[in-house]
PDB file of N, CA and C in Angstrom:
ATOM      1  N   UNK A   1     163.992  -5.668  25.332  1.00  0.00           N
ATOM      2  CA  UNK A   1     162.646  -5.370  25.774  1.00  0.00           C
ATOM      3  C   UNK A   1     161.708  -5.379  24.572  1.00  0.00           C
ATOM      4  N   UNK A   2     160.638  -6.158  25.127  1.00  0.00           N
ATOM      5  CA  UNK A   2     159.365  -5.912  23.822  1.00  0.00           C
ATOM      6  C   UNK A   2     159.365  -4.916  23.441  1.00  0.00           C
ATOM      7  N   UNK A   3     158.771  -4.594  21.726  1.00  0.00           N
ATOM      8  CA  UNK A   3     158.162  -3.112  21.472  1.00  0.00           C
ATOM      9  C   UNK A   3     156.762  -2.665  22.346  1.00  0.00           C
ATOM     10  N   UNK A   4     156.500  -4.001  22.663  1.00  0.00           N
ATOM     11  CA  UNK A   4     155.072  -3.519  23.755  1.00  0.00           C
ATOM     12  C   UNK A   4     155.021  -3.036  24.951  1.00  0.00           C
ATOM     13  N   UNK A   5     156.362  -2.745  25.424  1.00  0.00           N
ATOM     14  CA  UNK A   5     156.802  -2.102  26.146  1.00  0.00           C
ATOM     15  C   UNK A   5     157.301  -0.772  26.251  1.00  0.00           C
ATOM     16  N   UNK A   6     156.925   0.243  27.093  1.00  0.00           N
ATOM     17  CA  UNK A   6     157.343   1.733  27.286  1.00  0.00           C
ATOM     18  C   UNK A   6     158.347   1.661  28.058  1.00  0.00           C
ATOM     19  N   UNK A   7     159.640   2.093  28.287  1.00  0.00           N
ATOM     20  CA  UNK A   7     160.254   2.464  29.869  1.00  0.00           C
ATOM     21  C   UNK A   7     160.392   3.679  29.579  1.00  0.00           C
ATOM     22  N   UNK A   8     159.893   4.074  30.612  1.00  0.00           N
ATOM     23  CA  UNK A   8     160.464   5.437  31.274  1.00  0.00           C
ATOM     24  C   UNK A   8     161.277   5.844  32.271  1.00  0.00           C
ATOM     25  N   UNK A   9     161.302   7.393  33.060  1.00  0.00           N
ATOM     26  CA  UNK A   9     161.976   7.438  33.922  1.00  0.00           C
ATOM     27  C   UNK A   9     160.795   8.555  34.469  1.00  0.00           C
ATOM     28  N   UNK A  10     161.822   9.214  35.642  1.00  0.00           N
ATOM     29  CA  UNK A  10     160.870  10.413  36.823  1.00  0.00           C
ATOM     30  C   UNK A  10     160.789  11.323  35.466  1.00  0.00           C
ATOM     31  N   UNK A  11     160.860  11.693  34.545  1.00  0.00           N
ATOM     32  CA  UNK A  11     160.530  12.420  33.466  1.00  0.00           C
ATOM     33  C   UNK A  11     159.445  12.636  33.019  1.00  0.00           C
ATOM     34  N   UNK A  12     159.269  11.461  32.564  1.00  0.00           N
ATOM     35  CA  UNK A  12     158.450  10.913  31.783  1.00  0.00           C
ATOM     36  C   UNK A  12     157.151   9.875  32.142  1.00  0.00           C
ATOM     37  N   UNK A  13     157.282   9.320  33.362  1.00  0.00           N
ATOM     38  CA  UNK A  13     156.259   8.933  34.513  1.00  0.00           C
ATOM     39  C   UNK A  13     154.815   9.466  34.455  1.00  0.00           C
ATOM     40  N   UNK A  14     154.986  10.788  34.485  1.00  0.00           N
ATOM     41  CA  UNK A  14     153.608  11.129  34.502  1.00  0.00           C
ATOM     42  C   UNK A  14     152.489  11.186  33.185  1.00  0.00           C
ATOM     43  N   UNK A  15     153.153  11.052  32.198  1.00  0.00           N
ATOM     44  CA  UNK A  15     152.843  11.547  30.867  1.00  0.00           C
ATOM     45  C   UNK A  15     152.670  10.170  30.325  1.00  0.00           C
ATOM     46  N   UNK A  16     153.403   9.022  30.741  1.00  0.00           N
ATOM     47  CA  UNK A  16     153.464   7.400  30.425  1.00  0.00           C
ATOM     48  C   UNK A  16     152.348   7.105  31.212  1.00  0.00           C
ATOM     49  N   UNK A  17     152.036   7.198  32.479  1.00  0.00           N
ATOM     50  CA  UNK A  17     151.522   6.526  33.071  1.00  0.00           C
ATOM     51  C   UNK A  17     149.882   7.332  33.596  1.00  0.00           C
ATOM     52  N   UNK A  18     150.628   8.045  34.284  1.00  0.00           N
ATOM     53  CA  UNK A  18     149.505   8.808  35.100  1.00  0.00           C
ATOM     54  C   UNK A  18     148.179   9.940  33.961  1.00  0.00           C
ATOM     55  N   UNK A  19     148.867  10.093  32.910  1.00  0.00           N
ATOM     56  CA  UNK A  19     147.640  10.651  31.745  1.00  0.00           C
ATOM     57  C   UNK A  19     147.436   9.691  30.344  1.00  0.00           C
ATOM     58  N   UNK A  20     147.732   8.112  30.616  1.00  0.00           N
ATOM     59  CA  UNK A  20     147.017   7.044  29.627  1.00  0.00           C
ATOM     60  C   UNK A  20     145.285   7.070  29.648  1.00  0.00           C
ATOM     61  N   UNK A  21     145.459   7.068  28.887  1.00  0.00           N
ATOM     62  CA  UNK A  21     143.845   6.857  28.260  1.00  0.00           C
ATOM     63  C   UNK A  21     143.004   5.630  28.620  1.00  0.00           C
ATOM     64  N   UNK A  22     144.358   4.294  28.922  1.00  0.00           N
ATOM     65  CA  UNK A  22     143.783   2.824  29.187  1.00  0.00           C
ATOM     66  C   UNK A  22     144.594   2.621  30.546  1.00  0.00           C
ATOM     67  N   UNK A  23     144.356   1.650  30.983  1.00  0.00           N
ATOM     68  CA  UNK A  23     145.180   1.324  32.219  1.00  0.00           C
ATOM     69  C   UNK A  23     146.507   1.012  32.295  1.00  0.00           C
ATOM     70  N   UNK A  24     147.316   1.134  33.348  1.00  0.00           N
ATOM     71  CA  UNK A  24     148.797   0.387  33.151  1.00  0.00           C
ATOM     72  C   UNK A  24     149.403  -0.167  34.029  1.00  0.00           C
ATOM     73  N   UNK A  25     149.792  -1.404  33.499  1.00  0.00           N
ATOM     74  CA  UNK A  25     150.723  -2.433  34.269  1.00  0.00           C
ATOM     75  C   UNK A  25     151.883  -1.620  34.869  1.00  0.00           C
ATOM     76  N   UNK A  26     152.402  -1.082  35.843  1.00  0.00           N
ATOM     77  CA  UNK A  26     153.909  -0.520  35.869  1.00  0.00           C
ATOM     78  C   UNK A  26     154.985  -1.543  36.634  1.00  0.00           C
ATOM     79  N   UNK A  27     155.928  -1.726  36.087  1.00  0.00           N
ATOM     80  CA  UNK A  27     156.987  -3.254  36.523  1.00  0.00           C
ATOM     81  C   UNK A  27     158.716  -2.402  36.958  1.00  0.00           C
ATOM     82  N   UNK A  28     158.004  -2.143  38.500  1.00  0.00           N
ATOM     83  CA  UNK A  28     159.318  -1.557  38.658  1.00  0.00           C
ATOM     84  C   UNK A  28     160.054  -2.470  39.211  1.00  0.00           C
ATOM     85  N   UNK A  29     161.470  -2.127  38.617  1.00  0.00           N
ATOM     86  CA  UNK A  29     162.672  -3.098  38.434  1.00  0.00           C
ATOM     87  C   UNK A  29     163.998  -2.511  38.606  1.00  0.00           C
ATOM     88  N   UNK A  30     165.233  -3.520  38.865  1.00  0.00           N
ATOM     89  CA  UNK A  30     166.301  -2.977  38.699  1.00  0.00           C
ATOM     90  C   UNK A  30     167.481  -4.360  37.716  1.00  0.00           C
ATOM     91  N   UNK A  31     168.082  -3.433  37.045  1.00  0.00           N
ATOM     92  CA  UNK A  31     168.767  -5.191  36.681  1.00  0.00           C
ATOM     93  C   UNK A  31     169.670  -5.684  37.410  1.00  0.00           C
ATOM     94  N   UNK A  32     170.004  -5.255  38.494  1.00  0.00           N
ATOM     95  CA  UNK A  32     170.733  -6.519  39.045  1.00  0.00           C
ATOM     96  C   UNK A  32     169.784  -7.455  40.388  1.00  0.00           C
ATOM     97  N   UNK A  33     168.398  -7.135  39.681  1.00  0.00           N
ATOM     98  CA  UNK A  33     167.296  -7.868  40.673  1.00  0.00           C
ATOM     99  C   UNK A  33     167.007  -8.760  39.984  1.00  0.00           C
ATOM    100  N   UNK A  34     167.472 -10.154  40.116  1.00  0.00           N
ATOM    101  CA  UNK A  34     167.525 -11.177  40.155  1.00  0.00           C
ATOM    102  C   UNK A  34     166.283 -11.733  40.175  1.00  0.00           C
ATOM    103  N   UNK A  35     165.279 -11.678  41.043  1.00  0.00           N
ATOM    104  CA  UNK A  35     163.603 -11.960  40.529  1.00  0.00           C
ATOM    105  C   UNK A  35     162.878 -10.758  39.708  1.00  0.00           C
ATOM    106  N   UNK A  36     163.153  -9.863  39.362  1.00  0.00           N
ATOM    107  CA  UNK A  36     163.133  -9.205  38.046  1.00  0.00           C
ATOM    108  C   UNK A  36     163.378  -9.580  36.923  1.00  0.00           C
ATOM    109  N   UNK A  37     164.198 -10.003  37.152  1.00  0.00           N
ATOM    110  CA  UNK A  37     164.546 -10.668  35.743  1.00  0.00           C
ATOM    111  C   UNK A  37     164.050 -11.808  35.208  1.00  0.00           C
ATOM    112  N   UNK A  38     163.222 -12.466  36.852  1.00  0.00           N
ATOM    113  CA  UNK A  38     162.106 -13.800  36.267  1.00  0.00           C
ATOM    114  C   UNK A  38     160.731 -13.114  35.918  1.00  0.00           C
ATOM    115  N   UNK A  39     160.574 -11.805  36.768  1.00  0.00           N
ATOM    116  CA  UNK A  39     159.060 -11.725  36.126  1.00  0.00           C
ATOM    117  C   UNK A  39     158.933 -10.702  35.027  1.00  0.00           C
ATOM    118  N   UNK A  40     160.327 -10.671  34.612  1.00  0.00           N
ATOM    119  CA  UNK A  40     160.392  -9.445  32.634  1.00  0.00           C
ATOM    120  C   UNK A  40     159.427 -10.353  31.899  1.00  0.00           C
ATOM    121  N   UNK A  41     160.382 -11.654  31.783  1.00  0.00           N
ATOM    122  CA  UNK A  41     159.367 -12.375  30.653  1.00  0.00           C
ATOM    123  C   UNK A  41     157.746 -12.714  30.593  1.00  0.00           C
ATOM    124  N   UNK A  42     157.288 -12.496  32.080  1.00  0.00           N
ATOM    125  CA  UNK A  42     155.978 -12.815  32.499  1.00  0.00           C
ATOM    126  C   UNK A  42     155.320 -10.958  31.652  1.00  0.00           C
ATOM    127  N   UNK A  43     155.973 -10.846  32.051  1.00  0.00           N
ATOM    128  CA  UNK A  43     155.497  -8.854  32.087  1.00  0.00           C
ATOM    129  C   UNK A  43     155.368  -8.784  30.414  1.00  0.00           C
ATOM    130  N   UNK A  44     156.449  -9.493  29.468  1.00  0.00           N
ATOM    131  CA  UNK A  44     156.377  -9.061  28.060  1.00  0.00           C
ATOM    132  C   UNK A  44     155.404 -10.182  27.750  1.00  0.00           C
ATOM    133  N   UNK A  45     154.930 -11.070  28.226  1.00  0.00           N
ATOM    134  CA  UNK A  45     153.909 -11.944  27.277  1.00  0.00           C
ATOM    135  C   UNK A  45     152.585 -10.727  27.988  1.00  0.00           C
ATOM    136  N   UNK A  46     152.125 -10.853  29.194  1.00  0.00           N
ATOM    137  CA  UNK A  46     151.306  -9.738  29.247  1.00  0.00           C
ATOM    138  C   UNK A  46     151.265  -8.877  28.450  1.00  0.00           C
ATOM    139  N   UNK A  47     151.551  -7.988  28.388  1.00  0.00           N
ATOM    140  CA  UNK A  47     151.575  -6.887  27.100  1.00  0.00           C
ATOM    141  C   UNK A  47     151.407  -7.242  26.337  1.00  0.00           C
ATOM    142  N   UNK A  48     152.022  -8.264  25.404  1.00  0.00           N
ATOM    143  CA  UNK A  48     151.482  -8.720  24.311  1.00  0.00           C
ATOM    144  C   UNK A  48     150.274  -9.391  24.254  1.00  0.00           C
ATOM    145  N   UNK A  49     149.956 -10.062  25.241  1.00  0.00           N
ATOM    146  CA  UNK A  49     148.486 -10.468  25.378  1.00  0.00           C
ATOM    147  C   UNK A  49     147.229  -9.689  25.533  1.00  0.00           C
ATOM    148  N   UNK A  50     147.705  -8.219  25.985  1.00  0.00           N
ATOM    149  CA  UNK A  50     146.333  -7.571  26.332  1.00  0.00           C
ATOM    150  C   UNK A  50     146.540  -6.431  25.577  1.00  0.00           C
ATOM    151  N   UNK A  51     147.671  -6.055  24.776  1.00  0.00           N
ATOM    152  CA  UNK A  51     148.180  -5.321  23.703  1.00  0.00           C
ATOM    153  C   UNK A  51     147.418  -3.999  23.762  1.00  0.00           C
ATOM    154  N   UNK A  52     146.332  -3.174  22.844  1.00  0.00           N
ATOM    155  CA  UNK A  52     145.516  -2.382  23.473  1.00  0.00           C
ATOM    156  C   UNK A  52     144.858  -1.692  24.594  1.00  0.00           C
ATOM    157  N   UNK A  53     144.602  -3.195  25.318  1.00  0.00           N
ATOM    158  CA  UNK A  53     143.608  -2.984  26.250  1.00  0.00           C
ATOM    159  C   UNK A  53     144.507  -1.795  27.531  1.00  0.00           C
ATOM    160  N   UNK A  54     145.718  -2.491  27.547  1.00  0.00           N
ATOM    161  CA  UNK A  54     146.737  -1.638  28.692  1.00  0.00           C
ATOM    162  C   UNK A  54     148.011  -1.705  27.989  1.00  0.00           C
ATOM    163  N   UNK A  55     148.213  -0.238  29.071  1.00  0.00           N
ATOM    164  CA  UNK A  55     149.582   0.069  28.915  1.00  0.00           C
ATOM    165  C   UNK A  55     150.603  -0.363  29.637  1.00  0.00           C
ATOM    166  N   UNK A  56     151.722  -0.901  29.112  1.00  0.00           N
ATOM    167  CA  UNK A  56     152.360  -1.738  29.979  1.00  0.00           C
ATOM    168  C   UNK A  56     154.328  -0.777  30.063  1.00  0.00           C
ATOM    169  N   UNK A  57     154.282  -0.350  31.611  1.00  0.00           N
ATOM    170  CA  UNK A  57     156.046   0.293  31.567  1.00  0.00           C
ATOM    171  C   UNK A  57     156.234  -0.275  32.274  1.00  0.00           C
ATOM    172  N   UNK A  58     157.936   0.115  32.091  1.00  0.00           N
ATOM    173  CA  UNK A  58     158.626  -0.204  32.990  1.00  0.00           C
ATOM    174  C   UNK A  58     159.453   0.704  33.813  1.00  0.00           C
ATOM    175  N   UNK A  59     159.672   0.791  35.233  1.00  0.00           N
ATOM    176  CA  UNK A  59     160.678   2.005  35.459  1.00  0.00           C
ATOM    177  C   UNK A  59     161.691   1.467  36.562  1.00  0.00           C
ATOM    178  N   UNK A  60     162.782   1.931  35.620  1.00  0.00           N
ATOM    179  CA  UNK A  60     164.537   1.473  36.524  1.00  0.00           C
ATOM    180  C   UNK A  60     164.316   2.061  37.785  1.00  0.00           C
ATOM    181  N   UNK A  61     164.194   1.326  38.942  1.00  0.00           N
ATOM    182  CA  UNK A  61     164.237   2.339  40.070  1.00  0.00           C
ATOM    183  C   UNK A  61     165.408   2.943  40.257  1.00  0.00           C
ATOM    184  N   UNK A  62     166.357   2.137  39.662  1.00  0.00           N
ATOM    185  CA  UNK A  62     167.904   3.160  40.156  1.00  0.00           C
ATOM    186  C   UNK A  62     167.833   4.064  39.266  1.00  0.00           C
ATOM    187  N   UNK A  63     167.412   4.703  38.054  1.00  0.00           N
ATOM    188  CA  UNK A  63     167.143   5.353  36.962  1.00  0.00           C
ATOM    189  C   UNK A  63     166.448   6.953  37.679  1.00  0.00           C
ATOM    190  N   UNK A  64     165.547   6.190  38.573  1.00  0.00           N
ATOM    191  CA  UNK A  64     163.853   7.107  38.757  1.00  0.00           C
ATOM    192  C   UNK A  64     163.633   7.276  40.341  1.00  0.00           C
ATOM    193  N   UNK A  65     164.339   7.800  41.111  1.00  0.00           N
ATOM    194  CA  UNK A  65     164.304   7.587  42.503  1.00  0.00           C
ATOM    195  C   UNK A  65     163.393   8.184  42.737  1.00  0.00           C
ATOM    196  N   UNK A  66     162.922   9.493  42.243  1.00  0.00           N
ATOM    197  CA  UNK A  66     161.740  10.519  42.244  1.00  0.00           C
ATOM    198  C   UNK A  66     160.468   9.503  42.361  1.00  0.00           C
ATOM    199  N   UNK A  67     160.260   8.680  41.343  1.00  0.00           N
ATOM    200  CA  UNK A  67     159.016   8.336  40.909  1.00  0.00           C
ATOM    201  C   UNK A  67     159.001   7.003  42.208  1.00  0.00           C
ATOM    202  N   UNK A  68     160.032   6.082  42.638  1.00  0.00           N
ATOM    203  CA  UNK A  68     159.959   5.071  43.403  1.00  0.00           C
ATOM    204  C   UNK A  68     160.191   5.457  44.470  1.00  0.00           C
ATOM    205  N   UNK A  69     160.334   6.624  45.399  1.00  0.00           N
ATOM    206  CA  UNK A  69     159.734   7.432  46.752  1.00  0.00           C
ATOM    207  C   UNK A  69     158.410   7.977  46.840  1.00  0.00           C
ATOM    208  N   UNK A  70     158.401   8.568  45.382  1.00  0.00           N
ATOM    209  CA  UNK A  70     156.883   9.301  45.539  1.00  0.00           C
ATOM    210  C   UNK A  70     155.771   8.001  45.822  1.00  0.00           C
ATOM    211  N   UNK A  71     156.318   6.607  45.290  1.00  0.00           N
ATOM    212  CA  UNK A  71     154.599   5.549  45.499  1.00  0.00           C
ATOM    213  C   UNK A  71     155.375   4.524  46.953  1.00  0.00           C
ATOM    214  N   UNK A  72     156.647   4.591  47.299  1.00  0.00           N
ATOM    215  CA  UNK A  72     156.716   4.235  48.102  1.00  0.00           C
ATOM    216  C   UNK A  72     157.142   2.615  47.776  1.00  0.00           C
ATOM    217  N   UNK A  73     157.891   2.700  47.073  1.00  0.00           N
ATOM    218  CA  UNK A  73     158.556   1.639  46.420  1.00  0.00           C
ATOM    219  C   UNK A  73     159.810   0.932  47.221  1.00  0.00           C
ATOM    220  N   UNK A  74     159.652  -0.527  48.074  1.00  0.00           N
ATOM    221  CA  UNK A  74     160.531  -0.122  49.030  1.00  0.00           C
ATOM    222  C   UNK A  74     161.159  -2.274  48.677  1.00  0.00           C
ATOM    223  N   UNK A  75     160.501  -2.833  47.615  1.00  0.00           N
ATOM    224  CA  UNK A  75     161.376  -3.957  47.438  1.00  0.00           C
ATOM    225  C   UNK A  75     160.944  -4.038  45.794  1.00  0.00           C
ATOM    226  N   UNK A  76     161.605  -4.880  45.362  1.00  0.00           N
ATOM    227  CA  UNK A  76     161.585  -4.907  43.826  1.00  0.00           C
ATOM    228  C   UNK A  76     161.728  -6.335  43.190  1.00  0.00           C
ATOM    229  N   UNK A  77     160.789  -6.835  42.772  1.00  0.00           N
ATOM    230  CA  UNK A  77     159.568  -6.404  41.361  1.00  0.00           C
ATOM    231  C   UNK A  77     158.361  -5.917  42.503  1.00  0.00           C
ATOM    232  N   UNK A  78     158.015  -4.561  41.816  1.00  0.00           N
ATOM    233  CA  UNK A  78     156.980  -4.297  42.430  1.00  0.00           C
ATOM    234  C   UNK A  78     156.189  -4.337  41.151  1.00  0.00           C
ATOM    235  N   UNK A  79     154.837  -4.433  40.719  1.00  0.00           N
ATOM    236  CA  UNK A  79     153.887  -4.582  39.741  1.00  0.00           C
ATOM    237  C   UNK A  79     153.247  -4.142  40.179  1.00  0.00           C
ATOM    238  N   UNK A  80     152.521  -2.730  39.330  1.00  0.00           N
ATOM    239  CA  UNK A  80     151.318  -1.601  40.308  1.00  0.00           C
ATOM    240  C   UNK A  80     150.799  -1.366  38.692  1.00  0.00           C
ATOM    241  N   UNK A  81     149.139  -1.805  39.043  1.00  0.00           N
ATOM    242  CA  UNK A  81     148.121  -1.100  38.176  1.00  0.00           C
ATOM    243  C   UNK A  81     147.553   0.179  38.338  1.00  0.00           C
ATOM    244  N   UNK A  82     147.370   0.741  37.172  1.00  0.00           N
ATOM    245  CA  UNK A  82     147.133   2.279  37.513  1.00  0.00           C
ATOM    246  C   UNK A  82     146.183   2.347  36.693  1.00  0.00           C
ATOM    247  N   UNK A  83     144.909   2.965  36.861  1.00  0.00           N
ATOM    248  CA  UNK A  83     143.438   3.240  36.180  1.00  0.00           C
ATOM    249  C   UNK A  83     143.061   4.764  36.299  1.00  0.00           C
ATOM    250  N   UNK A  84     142.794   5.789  35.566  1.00  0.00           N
ATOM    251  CA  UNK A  84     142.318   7.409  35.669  1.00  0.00           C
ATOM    252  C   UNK A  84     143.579   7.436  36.466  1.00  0.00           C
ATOM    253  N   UNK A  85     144.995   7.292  36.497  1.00  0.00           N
ATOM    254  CA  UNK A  85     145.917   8.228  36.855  1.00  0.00           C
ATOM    255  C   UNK A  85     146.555   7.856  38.152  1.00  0.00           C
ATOM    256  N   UNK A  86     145.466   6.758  38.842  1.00  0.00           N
ATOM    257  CA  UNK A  86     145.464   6.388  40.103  1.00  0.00           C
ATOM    258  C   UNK A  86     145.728   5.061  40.315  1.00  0.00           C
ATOM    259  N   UNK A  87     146.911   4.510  41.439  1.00  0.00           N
ATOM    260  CA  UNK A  87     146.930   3.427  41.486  1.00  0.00           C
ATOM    261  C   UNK A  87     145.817   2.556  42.277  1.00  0.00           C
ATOM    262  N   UNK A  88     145.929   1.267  41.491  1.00  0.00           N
ATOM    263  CA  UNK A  88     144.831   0.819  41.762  1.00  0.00           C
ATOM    264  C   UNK A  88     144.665  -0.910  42.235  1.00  0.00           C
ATOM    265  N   UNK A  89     146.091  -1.065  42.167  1.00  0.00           N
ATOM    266  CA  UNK A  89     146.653  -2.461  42.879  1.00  0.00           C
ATOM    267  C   UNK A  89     147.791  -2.388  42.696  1.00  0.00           C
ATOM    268  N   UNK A  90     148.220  -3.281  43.639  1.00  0.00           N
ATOM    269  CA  UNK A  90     149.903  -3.589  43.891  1.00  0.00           C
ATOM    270  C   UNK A  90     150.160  -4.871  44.078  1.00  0.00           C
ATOM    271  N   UNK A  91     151.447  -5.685  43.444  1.00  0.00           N
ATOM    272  CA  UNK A  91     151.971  -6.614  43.595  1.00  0.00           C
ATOM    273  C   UNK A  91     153.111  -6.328  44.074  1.00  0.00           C
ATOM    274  N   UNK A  92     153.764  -7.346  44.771  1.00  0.00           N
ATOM    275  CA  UNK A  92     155.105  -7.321  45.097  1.00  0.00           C
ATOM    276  C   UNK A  92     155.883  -8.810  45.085  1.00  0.00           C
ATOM    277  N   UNK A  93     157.061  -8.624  44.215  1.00  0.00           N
ATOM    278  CA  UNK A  93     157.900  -9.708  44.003  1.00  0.00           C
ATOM    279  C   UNK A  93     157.156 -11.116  43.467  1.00  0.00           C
ATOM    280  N   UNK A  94     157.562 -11.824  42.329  1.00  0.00           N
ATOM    281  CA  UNK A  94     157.745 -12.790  42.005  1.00  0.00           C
ATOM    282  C   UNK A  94     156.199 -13.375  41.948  1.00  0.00           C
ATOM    283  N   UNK A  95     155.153 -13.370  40.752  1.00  0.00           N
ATOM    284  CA  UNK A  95     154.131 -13.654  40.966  1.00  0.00           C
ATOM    285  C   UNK A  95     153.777 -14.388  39.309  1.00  0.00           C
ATOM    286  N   UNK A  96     152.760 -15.410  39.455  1.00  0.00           N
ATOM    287  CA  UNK A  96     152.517 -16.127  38.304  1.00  0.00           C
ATOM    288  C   UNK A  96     152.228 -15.564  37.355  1.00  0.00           C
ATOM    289  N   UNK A  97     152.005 -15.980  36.437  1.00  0.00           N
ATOM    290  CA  UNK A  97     151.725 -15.377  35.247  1.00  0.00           C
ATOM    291  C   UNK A  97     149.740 -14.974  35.163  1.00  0.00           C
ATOM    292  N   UNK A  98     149.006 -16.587  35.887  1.00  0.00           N
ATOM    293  CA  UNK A  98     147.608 -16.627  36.153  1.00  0.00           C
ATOM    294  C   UNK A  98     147.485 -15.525  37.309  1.00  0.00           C
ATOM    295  N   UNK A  99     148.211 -15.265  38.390  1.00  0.00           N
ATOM    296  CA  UNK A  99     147.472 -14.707  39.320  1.00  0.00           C
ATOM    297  C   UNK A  99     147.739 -13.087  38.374  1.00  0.00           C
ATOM    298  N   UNK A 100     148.596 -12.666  37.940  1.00  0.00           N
ATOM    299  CA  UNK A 100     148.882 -11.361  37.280  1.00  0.00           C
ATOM    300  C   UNK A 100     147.732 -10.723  36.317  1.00  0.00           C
ATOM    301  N   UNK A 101     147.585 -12.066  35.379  1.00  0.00           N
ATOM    302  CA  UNK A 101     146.247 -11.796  34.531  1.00  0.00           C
ATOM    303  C   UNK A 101     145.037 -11.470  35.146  1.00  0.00           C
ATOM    304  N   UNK A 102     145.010 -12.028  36.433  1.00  0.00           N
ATOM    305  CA  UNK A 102     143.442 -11.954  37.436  1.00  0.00           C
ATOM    306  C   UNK A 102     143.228 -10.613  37.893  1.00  0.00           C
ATOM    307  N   UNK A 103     144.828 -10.148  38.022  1.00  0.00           N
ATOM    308  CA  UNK A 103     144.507  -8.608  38.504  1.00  0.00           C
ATOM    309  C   UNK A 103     144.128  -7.840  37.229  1.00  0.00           C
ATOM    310  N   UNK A 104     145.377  -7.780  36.345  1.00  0.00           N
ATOM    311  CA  UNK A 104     144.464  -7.127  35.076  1.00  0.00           C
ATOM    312  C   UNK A 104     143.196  -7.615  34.961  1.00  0.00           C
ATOM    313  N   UNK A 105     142.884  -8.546  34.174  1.00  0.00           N
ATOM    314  CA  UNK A 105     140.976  -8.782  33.949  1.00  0.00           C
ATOM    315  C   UNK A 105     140.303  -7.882  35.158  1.00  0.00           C
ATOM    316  N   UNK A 106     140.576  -7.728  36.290  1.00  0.00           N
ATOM    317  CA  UNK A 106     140.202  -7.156  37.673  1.00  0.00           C
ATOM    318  C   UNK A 106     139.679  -5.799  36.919  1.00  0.00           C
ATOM    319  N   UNK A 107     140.992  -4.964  36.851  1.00  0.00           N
ATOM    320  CA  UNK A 107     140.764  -3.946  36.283  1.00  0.00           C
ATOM    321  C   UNK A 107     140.391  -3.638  35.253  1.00  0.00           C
ATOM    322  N   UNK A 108     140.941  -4.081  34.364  1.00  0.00           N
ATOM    323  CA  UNK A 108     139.935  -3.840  32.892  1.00  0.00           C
ATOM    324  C   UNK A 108     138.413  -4.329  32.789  1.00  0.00           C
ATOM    325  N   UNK A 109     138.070  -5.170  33.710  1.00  0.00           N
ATOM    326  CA  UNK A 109     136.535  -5.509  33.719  1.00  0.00           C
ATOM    327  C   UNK A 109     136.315  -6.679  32.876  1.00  0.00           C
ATOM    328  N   UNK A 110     137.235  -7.868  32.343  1.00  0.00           N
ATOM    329  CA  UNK A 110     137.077  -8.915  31.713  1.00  0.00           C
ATOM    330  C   UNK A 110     137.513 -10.198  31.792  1.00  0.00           C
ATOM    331  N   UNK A 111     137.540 -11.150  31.537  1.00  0.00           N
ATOM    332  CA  UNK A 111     137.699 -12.499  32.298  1.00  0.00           C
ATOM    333  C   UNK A 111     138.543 -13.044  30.474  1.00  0.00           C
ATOM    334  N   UNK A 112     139.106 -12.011  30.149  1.00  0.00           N
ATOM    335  CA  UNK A 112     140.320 -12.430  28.924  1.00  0.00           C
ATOM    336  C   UNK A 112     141.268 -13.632  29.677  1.00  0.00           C
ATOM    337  N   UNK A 113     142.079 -13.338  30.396  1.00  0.00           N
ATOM    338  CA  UNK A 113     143.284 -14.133  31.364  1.00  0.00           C
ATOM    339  C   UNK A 113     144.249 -15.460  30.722  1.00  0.00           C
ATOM    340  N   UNK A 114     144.796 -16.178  31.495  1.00  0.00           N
ATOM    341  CA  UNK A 114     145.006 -17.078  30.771  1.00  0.00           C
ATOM    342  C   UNK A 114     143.848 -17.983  30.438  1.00  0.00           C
ATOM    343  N   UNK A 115     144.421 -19.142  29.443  1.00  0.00           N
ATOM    344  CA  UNK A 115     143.259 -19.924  29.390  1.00  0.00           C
ATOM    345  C   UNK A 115     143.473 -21.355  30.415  1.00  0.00           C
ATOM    346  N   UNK A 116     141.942 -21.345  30.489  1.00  0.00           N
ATOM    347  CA  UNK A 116     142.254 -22.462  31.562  1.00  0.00           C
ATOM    348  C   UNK A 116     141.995 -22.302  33.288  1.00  0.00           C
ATOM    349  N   UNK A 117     141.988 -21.053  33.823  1.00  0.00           N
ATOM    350  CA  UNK A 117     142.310 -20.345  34.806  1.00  0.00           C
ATOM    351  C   UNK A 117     141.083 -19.534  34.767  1.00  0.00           C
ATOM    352  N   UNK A 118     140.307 -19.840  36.078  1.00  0.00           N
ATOM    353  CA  UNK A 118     139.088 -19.793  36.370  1.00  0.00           C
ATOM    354  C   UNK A 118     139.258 -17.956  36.821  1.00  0.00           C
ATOM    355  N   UNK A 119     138.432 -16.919  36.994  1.00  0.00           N
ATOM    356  CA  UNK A 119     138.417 -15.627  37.313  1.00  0.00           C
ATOM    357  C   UNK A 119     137.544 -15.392  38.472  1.00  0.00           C
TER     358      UNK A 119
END
């Protein structure tokens, strides 16, 4: 896993995610999820691309059952932005790298994204 990456667990969830200062990508996953494992690498160039701007975790749902009942986490890759504590979009399973950036820029308020890829 990138260093630009946090994982946590139901521990540590609230303190990672829900009291960041910037927004956050959250990429819940399991490893023997098989389209998880296609959208890790999408998830670590993100982070590295918007580096500052957001916070980017990850949480094992088999790890964190607490935290993936409490939002209602019910297939996996789920990808949920969170802004002031609150979620604030949701993806589910297997999504481009352009449409991913559109939601961030969404939330952060900027038309950064890939290049090439209209907002």
């Amino acid at each position: 896993m990138s260093a630009d990456i946090i994982s946590t667990d139901d521990r540590g969830f609230d303190r990672a995610v829900l009291q960041a200062e910037v927004p956050v990508l959250v990429d819940f996953w399991a490893p023997w999820c098989g389209p998880c494992r296609m959208v890790g690498p999408i998830v670590e160039q993100l982070a590295k691309q918007y580096g500052d701007q957001l916070r980017t975790v990850k949480v094992n749902v088999d790890d964190s059952p607490s935290v993936a009942r409490r939002y209602g986490i019910q297939s996996i890759p789920t990808l949920a932005l969170f802004q002031g504590g609150k979620e604030v979009q949701r993806l589910i399973g297997v999504r481009p790298k352009p449409e991913l950036a559109g939601a961030i820029d969404r939330v952060l308020g900027t038309s950064q994204g890939v290049a090439g890829v209209q907002h």
